[in-house]
C-alpha atoms as a PDB file:
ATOM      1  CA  UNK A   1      12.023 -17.785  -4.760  1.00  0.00           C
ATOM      2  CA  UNK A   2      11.403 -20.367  -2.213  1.00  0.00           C
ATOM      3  CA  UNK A   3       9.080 -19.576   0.131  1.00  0.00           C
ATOM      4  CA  UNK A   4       9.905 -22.359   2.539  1.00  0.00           C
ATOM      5  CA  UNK A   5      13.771 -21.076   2.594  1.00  0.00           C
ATOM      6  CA  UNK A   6      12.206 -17.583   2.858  1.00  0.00           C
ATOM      7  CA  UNK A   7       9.749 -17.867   5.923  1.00  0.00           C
ATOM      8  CA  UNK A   8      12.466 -19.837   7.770  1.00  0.00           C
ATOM      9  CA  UNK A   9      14.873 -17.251   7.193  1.00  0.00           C
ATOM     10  CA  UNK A  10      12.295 -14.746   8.726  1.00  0.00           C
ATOM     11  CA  UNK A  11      11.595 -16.500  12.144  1.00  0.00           C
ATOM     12  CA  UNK A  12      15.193 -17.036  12.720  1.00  0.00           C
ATOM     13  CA  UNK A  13      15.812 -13.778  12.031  1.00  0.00           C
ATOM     14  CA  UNK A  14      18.823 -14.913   9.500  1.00  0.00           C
ATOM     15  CA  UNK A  15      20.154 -11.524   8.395  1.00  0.00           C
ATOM     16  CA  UNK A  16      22.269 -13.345   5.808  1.00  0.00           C
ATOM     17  CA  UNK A  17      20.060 -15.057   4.389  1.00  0.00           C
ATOM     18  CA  UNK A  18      17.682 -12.815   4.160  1.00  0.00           C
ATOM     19  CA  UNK A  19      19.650 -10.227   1.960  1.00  0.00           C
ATOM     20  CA  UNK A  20      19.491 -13.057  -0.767  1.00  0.00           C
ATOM     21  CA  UNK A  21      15.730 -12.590  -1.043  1.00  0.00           C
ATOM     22  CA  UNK A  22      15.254  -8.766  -1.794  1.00  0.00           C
ATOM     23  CA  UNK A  23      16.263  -6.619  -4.988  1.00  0.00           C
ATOM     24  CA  UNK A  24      17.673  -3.244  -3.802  1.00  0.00           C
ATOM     25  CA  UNK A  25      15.752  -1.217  -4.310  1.00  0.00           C
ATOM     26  CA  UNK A  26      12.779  -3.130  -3.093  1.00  0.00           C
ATOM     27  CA  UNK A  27       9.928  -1.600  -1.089  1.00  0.00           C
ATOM     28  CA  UNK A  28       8.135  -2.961   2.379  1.00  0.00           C
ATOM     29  CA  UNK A  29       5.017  -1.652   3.989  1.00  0.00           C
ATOM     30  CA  UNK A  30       3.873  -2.833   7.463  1.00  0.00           C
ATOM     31  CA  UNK A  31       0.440  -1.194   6.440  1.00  0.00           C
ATOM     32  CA  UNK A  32      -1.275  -1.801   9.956  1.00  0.00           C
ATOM     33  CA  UNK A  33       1.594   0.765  11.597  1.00  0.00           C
ATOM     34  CA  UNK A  34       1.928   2.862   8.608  1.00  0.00           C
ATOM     35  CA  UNK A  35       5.378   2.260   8.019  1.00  0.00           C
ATOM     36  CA  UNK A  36       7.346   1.663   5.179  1.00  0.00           C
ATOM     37  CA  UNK A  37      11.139   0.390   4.804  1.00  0.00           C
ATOM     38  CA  UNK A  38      13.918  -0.149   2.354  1.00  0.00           C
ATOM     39  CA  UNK A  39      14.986  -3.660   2.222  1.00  0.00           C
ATOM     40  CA  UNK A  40      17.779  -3.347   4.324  1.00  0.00           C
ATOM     41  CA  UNK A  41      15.186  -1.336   6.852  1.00  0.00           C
ATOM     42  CA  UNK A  42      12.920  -4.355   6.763  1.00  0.00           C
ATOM     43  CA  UNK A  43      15.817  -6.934   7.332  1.00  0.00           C
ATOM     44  CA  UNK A  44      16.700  -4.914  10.287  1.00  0.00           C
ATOM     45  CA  UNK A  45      13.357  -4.314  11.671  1.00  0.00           C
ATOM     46  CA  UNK A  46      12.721  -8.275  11.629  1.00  0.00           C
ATOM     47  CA  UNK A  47      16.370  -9.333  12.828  1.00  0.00           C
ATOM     48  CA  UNK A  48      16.601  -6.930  15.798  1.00  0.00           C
ATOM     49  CA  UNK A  49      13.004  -7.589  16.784  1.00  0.00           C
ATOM     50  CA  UNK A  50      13.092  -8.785  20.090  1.00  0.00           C
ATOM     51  CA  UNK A  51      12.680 -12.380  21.417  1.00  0.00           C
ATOM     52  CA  UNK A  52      13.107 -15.903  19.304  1.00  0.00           C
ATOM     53  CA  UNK A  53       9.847 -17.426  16.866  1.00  0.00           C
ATOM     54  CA  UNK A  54       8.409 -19.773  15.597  1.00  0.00           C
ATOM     55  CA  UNK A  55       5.693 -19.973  13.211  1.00  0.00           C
ATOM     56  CA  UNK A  56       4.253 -21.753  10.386  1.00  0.00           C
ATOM     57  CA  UNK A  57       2.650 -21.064   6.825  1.00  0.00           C
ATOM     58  CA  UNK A  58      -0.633 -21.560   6.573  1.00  0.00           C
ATOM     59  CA  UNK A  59      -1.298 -20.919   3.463  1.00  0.00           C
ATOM     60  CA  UNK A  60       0.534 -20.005   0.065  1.00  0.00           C
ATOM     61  CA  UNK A  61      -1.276 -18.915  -3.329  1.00  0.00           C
ATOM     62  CA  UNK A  62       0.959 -18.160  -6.025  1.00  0.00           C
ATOM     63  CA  UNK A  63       0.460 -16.069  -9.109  1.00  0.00           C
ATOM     64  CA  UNK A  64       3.519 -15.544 -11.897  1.00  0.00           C
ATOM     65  CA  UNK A  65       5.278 -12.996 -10.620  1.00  0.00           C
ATOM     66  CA  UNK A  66       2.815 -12.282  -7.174  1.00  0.00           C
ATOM     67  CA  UNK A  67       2.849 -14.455  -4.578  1.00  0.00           C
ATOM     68  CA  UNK A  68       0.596 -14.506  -0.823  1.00  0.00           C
ATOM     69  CA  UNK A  69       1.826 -16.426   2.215  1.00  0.00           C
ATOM     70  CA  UNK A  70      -0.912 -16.527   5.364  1.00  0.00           C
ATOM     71  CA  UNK A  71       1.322 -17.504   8.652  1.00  0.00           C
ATOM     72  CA  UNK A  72       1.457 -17.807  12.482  1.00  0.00           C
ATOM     73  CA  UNK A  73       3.759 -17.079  14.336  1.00  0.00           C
ATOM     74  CA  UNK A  74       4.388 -16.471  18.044  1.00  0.00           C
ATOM     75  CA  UNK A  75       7.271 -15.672  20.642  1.00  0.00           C
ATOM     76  CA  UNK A  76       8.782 -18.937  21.968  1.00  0.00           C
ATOM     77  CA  UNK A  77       7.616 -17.893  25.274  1.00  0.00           C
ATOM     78  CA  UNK A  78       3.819 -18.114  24.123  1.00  0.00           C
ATOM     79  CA  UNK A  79       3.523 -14.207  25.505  1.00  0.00           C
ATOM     80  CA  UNK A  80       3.053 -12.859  21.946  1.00  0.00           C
ATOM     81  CA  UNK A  81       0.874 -14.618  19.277  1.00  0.00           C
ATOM     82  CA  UNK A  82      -0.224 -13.157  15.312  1.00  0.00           C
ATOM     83  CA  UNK A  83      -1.168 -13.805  12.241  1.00  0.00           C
ATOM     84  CA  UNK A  84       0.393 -12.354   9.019  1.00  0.00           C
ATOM     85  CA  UNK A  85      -0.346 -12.042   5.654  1.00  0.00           C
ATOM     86  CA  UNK A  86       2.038 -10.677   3.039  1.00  0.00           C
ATOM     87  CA  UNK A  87       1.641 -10.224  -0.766  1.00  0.00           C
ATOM     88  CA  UNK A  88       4.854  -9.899  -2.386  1.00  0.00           C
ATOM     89  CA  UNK A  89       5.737  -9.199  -5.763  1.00  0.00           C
ATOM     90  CA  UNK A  90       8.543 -10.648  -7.485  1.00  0.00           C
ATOM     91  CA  UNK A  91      11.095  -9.313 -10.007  1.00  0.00           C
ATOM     92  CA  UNK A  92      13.852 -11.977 -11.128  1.00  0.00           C
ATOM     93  CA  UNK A  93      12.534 -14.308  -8.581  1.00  0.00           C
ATOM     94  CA  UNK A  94      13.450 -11.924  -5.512  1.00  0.00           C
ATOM     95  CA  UNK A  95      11.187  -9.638  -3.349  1.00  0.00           C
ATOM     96  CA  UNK A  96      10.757  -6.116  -5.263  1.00  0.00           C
ATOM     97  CA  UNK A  97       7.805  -5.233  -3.303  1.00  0.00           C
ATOM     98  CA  UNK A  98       5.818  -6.308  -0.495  1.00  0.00           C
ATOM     99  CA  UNK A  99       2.842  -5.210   2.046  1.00  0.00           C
ATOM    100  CA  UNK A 100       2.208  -7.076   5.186  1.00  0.00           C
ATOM    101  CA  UNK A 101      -0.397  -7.050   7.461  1.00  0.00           C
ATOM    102  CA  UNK A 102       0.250  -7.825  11.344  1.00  0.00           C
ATOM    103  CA  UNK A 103      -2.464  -8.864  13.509  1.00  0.00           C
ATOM    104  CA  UNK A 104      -1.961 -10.085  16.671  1.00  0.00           C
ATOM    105  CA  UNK A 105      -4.719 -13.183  18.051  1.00  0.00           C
ATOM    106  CA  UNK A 106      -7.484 -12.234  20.769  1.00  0.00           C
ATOM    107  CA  UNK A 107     -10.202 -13.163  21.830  1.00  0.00           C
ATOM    108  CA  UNK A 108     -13.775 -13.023  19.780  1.00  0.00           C
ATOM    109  CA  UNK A 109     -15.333  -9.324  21.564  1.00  0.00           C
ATOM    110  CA  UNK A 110     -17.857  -9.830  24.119  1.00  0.00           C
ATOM    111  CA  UNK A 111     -20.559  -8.757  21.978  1.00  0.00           C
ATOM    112  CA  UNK A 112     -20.813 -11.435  19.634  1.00  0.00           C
ATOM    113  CA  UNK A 113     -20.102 -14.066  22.271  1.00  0.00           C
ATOM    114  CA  UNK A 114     -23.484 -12.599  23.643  1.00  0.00           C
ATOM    115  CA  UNK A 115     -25.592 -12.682  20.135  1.00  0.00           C
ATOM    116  CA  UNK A 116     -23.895 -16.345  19.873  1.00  0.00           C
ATOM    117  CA  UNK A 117     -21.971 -15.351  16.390  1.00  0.00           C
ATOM    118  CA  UNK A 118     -19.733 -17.229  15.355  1.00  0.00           C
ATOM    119  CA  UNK A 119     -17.717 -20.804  16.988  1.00  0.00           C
ATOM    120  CA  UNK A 120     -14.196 -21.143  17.089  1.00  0.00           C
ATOM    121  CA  UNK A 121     -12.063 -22.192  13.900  1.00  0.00           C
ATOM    122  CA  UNK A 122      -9.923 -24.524  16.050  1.00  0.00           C
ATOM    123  CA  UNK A 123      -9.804 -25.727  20.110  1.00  0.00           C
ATOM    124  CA  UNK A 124     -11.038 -22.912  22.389  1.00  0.00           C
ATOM    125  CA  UNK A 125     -11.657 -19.526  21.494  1.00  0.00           C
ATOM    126  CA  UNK A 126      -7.894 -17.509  22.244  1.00  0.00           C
END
């Protein structure tokens, strides 16, 4: 699978494309909402979600058939901004399973800002 072809297919919400990337009877969990989806439910779920992204990988580690991709990504109007992480398992190089975790970015809580833990991993804290 190519992850580059993948990730771009999931911030432009390609519905097409995406179909390419998924066995059928694959299996998606959005574990931070408790949800899980079909394939088809997934494609859905990400194509009719609303507003246009963008977003970029941050990170990829690879494994034979298991593979982890760390991303950003954020409405094109800058209102929402989060990170995701999702380990996917592959079965004749497509998606046959995969759990993602959605986080969106805030701000360090007051309470550490106070003990001074911490400093921001890039610019400004959000």
């Amino acid at each position: 699978m190519n992850i580059l072809d993948y990730w771009q297919a999931i911030i432009t919400q390609n519905e097409e494309k995406l179909k390419t990337f998924f066995t059928e009877d694959a299996v998606i969990r959005w574990l931070c909402t408790n949800e899980q989806f079909t394939a088809s439910e997934y494609i859905t779920a990400n194509c009719k979600y609303p507003g246009n992204w963008i977003g970029e990988i941050e990170r990829v580690e690879e494994n034979g058939s298991k593979t982890v991709i760390a991303g950003a990504v954020q409405s094109t109007d800058g209102s929402i901004k989060c990170h995701v992480v999702s380990f996917i398992k592959l079965k004749d190089d497509k998606v046959c399973e995969m759990d993602e975790y959605w986080a969106d970015d805030g701000k360090a809580p007051q309470w550490r800002k106070e003990l001074g833990l911490g400093r921001p991993i890039k610019g400004e804290n959000i």
